[in-house]
PDB file of N, CA and C in Angstrom:
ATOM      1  N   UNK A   1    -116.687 -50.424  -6.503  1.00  0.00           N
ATOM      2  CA  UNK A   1    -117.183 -51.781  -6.435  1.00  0.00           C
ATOM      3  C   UNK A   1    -118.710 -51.734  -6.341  1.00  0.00           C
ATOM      4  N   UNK A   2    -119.446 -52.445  -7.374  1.00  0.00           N
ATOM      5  CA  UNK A   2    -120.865 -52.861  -7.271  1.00  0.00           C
ATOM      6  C   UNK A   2    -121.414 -53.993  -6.634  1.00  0.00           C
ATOM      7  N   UNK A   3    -122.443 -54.117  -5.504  1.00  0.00           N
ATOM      8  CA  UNK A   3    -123.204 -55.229  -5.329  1.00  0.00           C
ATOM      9  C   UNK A   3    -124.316 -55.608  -6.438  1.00  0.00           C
ATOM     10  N   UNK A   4    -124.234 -57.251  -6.787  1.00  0.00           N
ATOM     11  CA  UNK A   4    -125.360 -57.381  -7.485  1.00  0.00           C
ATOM     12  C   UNK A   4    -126.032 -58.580  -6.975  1.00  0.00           C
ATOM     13  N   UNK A   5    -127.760 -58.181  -6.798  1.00  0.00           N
ATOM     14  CA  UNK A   5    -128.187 -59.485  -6.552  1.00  0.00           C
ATOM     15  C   UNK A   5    -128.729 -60.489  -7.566  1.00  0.00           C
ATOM     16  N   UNK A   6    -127.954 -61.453  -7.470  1.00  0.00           N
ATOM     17  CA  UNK A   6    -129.063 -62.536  -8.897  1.00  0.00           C
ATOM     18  C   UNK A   6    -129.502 -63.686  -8.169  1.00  0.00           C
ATOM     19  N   UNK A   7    -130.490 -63.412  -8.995  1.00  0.00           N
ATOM     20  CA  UNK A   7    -131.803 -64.684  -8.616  1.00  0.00           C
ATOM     21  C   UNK A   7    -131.544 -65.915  -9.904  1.00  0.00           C
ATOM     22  N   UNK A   8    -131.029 -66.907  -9.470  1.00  0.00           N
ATOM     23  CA  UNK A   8    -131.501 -67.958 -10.626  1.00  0.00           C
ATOM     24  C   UNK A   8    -132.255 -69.259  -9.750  1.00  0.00           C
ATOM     25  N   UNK A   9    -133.279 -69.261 -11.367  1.00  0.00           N
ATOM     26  CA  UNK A   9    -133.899 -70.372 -11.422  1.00  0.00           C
ATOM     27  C   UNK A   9    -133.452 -71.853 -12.140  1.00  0.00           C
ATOM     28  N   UNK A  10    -133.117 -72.937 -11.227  1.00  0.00           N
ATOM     29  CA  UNK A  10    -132.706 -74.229 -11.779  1.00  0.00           C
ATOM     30  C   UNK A  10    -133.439 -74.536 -12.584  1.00  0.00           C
ATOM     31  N   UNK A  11    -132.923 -75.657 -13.892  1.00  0.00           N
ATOM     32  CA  UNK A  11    -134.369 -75.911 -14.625  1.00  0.00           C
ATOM     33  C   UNK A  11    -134.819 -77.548 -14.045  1.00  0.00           C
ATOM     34  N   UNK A  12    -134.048 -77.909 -12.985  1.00  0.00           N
ATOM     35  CA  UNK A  12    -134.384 -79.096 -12.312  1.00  0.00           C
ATOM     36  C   UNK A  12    -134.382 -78.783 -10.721  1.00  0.00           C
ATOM     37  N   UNK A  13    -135.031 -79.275 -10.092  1.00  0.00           N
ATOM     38  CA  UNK A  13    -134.817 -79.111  -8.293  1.00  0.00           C
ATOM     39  C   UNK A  13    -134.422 -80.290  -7.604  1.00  0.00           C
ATOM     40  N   UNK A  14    -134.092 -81.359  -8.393  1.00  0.00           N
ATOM     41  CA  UNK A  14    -133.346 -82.833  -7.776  1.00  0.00           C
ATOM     42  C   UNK A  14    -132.076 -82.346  -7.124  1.00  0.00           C
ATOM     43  N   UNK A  15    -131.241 -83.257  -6.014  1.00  0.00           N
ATOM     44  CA  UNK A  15    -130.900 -82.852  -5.217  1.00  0.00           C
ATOM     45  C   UNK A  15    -129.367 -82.843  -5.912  1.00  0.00           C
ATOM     46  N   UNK A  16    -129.123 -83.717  -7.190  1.00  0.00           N
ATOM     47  CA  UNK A  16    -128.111 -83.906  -8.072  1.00  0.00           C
ATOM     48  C   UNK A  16    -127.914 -82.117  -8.660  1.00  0.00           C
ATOM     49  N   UNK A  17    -128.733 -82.072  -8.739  1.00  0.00           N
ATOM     50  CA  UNK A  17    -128.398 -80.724  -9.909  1.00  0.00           C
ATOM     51  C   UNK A  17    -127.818 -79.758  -9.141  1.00  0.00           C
ATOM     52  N   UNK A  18    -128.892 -79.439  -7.959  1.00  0.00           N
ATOM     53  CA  UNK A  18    -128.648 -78.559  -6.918  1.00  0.00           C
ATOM     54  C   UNK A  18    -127.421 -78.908  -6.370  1.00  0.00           C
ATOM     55  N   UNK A  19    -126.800 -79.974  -6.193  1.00  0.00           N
ATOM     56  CA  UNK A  19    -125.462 -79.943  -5.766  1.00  0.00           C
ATOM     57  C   UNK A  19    -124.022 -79.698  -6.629  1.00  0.00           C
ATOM     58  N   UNK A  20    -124.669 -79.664  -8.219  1.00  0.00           N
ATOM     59  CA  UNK A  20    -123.719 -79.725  -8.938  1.00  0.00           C
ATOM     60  C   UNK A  20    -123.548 -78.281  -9.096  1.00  0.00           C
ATOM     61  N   UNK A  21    -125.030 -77.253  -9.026  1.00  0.00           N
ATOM     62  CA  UNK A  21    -124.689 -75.835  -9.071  1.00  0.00           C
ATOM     63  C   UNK A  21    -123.802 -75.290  -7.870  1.00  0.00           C
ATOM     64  N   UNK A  22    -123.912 -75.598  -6.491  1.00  0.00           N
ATOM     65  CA  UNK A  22    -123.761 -75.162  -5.284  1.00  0.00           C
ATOM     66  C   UNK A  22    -122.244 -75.411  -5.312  1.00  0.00           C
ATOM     67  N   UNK A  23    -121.809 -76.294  -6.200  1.00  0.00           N
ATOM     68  CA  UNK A  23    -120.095 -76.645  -6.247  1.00  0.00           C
ATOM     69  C   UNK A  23    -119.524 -75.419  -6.780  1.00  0.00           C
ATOM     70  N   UNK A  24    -120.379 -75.571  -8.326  1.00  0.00           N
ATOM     71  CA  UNK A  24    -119.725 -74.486  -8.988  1.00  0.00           C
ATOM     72  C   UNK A  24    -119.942 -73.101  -8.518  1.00  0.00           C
ATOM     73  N   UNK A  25    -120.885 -73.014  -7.917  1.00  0.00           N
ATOM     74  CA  UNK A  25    -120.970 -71.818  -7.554  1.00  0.00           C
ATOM     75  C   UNK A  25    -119.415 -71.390  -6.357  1.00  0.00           C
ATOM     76  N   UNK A  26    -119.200 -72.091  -5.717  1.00  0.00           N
ATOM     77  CA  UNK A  26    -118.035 -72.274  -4.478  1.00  0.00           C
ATOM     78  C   UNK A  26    -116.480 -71.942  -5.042  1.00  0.00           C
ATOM     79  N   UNK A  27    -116.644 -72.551  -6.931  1.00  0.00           N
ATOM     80  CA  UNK A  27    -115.811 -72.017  -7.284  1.00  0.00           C
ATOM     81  C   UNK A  27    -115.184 -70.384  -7.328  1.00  0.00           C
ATOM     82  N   UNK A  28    -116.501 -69.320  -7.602  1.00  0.00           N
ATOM     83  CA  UNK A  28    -116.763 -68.049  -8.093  1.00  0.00           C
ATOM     84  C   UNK A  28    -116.311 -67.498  -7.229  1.00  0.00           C
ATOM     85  N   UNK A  29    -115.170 -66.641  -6.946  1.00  0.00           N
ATOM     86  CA  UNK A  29    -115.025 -65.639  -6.150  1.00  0.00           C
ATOM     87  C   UNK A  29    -115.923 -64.738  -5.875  1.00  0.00           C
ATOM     88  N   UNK A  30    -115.926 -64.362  -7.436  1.00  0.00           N
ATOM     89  CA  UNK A  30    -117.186 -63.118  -6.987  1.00  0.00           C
ATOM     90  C   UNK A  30    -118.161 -63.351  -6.550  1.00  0.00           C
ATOM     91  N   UNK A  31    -118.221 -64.565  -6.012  1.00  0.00           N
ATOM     92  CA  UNK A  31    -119.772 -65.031  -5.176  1.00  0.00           C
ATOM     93  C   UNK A  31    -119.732 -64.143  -4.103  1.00  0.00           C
ATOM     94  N   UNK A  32    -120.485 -63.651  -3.535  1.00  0.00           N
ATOM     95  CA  UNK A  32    -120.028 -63.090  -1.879  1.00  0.00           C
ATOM     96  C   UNK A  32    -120.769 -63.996  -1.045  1.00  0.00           C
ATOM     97  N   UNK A  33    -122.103 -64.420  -1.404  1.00  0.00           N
ATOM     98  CA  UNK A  33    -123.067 -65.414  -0.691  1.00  0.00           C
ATOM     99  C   UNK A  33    -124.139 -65.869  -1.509  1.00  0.00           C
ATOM    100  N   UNK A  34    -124.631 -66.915  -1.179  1.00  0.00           N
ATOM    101  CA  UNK A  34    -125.201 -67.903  -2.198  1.00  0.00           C
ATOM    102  C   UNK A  34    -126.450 -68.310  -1.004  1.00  0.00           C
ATOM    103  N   UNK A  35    -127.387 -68.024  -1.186  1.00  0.00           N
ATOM    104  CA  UNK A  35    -128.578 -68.067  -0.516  1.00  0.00           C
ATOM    105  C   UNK A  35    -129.619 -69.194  -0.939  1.00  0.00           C
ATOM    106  N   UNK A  36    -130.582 -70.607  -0.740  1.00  0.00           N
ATOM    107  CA  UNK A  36    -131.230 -71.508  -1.471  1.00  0.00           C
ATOM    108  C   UNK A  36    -132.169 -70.504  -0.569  1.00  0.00           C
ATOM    109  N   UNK A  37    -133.210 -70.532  -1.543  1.00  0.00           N
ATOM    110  CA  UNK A  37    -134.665 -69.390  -1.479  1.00  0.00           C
ATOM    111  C   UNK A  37    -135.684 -70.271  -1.652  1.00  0.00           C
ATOM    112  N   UNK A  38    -137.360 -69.563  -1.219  1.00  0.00           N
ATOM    113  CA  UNK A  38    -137.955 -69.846  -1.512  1.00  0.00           C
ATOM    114  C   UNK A  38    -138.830 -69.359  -2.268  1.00  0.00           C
ATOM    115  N   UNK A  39    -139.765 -69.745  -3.625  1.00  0.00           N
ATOM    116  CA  UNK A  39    -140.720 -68.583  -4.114  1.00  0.00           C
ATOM    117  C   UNK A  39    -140.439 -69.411  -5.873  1.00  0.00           C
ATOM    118  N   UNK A  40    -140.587 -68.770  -6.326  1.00  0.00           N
ATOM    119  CA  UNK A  40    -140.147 -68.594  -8.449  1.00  0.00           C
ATOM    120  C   UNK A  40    -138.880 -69.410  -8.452  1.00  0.00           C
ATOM    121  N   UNK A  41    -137.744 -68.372  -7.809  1.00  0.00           N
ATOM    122  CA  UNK A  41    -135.946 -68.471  -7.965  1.00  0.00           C
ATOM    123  C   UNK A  41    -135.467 -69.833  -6.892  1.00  0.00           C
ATOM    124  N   UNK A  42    -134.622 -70.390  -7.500  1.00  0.00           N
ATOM    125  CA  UNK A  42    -133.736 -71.189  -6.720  1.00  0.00           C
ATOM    126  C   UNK A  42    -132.525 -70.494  -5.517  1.00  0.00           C
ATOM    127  N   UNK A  43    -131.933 -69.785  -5.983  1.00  0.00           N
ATOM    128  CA  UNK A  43    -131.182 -68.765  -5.274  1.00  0.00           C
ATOM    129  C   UNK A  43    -130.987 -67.954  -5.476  1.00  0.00           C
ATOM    130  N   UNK A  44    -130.532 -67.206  -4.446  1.00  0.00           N
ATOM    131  CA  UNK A  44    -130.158 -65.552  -4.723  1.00  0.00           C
ATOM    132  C   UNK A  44    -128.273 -65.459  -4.056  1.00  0.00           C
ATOM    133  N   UNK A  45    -127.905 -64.838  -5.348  1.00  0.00           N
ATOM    134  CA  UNK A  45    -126.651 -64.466  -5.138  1.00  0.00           C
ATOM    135  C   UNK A  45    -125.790 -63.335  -4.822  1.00  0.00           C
ATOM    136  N   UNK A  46    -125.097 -62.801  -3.874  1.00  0.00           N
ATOM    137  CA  UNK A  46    -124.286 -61.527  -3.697  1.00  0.00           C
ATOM    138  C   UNK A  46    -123.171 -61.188  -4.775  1.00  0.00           C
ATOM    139  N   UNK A  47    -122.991 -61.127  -5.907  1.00  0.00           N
ATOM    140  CA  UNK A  47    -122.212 -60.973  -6.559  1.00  0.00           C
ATOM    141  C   UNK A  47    -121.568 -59.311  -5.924  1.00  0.00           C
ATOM    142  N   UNK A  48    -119.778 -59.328  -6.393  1.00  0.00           N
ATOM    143  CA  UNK A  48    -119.468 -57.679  -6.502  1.00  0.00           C
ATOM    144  C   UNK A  48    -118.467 -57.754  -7.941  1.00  0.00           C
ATOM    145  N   UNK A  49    -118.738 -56.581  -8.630  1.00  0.00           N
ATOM    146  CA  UNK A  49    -117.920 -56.698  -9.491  1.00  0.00           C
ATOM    147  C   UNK A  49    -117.348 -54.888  -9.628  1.00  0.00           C
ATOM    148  N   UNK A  50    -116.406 -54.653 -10.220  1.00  0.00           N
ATOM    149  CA  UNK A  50    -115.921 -53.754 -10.376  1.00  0.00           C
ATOM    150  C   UNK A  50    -116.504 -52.191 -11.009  1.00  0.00           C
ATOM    151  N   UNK A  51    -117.794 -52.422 -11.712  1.00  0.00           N
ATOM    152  CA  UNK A  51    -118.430 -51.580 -12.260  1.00  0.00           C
ATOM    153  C   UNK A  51    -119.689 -52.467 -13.674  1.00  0.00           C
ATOM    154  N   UNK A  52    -120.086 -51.853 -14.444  1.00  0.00           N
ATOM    155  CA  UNK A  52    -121.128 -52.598 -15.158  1.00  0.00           C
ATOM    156  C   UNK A  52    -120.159 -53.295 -15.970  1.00  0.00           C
ATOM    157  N   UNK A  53    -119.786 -52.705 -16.698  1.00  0.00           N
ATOM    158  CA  UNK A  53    -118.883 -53.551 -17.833  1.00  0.00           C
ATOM    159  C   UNK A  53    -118.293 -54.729 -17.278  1.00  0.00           C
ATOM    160  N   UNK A  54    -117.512 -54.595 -15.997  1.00  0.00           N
ATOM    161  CA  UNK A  54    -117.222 -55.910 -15.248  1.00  0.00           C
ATOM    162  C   UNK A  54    -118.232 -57.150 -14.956  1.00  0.00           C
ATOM    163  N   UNK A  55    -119.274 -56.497 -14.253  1.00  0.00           N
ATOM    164  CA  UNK A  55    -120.475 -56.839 -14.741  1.00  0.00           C
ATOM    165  C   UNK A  55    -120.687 -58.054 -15.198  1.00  0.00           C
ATOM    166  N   UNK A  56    -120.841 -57.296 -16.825  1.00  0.00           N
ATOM    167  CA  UNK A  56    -121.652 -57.862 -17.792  1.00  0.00           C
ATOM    168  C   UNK A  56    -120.475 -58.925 -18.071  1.00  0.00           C
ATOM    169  N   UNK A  57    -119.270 -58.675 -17.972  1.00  0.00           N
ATOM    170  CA  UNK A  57    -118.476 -60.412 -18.083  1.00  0.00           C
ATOM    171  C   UNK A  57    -118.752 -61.297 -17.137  1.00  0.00           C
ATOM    172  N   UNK A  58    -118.787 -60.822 -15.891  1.00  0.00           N
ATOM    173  CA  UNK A  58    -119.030 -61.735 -14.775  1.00  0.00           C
ATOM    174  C   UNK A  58    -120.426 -62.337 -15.288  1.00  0.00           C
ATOM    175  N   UNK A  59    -121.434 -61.612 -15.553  1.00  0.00           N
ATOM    176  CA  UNK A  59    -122.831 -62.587 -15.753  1.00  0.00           C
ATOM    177  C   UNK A  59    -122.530 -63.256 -17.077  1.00  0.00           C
ATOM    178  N   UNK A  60    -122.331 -63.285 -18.233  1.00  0.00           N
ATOM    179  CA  UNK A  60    -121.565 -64.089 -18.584  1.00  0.00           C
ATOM    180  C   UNK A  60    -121.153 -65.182 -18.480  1.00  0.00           C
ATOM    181  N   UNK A  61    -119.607 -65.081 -17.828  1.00  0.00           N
ATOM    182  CA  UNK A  61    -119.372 -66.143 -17.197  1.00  0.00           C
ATOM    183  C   UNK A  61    -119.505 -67.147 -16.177  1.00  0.00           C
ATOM    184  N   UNK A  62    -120.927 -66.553 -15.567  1.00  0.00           N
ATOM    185  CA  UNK A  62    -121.590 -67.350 -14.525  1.00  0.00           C
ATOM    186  C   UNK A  62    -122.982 -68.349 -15.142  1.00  0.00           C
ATOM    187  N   UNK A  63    -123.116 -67.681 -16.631  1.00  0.00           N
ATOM    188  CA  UNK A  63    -124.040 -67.786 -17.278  1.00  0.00           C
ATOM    189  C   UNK A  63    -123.727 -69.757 -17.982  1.00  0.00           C
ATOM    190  N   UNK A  64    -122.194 -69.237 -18.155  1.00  0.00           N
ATOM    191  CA  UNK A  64    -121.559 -70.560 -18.892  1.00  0.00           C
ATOM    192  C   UNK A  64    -120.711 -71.731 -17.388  1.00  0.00           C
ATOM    193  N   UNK A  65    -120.570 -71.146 -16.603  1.00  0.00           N
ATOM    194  CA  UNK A  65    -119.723 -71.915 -15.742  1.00  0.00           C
ATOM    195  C   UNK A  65    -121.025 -72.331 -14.653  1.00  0.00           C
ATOM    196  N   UNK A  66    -121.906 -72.020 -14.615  1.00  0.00           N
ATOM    197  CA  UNK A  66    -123.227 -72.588 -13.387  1.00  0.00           C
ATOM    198  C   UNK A  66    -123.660 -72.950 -14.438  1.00  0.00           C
ATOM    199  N   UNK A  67    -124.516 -74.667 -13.792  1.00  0.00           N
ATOM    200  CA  UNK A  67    -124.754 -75.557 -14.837  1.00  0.00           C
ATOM    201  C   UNK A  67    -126.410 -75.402 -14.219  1.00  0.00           C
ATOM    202  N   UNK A  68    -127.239 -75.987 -15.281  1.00  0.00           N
ATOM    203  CA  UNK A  68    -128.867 -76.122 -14.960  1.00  0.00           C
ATOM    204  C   UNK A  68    -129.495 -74.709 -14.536  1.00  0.00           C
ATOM    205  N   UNK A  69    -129.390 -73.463 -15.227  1.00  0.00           N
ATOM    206  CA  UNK A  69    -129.680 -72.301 -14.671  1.00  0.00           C
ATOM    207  C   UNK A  69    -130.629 -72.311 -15.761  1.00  0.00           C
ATOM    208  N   UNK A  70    -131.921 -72.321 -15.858  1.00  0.00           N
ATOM    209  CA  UNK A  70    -133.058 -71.737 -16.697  1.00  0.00           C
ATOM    210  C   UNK A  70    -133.602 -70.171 -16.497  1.00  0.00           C
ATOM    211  N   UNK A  71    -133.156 -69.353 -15.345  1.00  0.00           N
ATOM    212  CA  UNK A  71    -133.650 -67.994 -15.962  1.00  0.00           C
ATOM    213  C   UNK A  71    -132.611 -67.249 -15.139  1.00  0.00           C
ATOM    214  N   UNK A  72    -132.015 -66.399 -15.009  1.00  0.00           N
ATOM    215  CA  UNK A  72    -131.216 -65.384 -14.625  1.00  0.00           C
ATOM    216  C   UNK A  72    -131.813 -63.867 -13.858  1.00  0.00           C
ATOM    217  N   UNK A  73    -132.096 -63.225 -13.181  1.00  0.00           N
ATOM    218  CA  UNK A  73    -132.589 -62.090 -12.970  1.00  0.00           C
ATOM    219  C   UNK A  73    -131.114 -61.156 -12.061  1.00  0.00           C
ATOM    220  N   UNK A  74    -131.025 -59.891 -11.976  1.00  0.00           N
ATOM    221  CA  UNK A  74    -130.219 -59.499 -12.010  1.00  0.00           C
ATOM    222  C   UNK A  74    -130.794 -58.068 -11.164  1.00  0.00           C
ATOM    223  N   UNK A  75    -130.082 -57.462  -9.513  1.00  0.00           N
ATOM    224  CA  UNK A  75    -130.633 -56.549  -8.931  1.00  0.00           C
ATOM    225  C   UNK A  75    -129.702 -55.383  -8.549  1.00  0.00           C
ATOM    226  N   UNK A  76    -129.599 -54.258  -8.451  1.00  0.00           N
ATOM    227  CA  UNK A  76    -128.185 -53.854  -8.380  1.00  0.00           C
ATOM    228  C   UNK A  76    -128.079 -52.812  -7.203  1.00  0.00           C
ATOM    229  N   UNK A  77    -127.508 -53.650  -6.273  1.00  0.00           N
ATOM    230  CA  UNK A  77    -127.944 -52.582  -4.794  1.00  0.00           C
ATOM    231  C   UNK A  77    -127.317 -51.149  -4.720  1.00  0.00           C
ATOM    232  N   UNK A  78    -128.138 -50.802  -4.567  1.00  0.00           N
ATOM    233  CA  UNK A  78    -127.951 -48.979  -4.436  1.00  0.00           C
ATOM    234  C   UNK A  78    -127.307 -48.265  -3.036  1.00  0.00           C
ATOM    235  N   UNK A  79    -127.633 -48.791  -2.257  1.00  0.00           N
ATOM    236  CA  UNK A  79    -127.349 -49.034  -0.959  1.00  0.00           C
ATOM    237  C   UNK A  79    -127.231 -49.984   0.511  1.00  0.00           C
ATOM    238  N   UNK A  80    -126.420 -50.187   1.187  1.00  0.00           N
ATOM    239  CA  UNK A  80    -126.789 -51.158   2.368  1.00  0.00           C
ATOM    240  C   UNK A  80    -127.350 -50.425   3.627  1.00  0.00           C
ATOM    241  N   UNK A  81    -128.474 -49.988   3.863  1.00  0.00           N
ATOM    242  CA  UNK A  81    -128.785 -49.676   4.724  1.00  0.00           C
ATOM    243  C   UNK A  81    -128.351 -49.884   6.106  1.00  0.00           C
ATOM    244  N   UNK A  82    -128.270 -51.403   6.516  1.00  0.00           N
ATOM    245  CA  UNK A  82    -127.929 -51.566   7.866  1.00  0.00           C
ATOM    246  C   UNK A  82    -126.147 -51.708   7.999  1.00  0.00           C
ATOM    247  N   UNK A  83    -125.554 -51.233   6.737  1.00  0.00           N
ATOM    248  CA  UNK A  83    -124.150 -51.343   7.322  1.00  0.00           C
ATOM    249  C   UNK A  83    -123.950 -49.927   7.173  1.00  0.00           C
ATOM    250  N   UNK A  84    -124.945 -48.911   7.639  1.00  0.00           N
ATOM    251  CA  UNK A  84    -124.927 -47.450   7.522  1.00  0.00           C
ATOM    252  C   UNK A  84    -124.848 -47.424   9.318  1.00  0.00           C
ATOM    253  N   UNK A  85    -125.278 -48.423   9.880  1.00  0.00           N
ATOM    254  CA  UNK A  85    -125.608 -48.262  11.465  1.00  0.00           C
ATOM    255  C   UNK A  85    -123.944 -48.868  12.761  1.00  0.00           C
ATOM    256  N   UNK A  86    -123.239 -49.048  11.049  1.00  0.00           N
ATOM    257  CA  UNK A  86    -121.863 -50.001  12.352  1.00  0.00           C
ATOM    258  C   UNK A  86    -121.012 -48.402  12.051  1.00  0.00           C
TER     259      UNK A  86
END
């Protein structure tokens, strides 16, 4: 199992849009957590998927099922440091 972090940017910040992503997003299993950020990105997401190829369907289909997403960025954790300490 892979962690991935994605950053998307809304292409609107009204409170309509943002609520219409935050639904769909609730749909996604593979969400693990859905973070509203501050900076460039609208949020940052915990995705896990099974390996890359899994992946690359999941972004995909997050690509077509999250509505108002103008840029996508994509991070792929290598490690969790602090769940090295439980």
């Amino acid at each position: 199992m892979i962690d991935v972090m994605v950053d998307i940017c809304l292409d609107h910040q009204a409170c309509d849009h943002r609520a219409r992503f935050e639904e769909a997003v609730r749909r996604c299993p593979e969400v693990r957590e859905c973070l509203l950020v501050t900076h460039d990105m609208s949020y940052r997401l915990r995705v896990q998927a099974h390996g890359l190829e899994s992946f690359e369907t999941l972004r995909r289909t997050l690509a077509e099922r999250l509505p108002g997403m103008k840029r996508m960025c994509t991070t792929f954790v290598l490690r969790d440091v602090l769940k090295e300490r439980a």
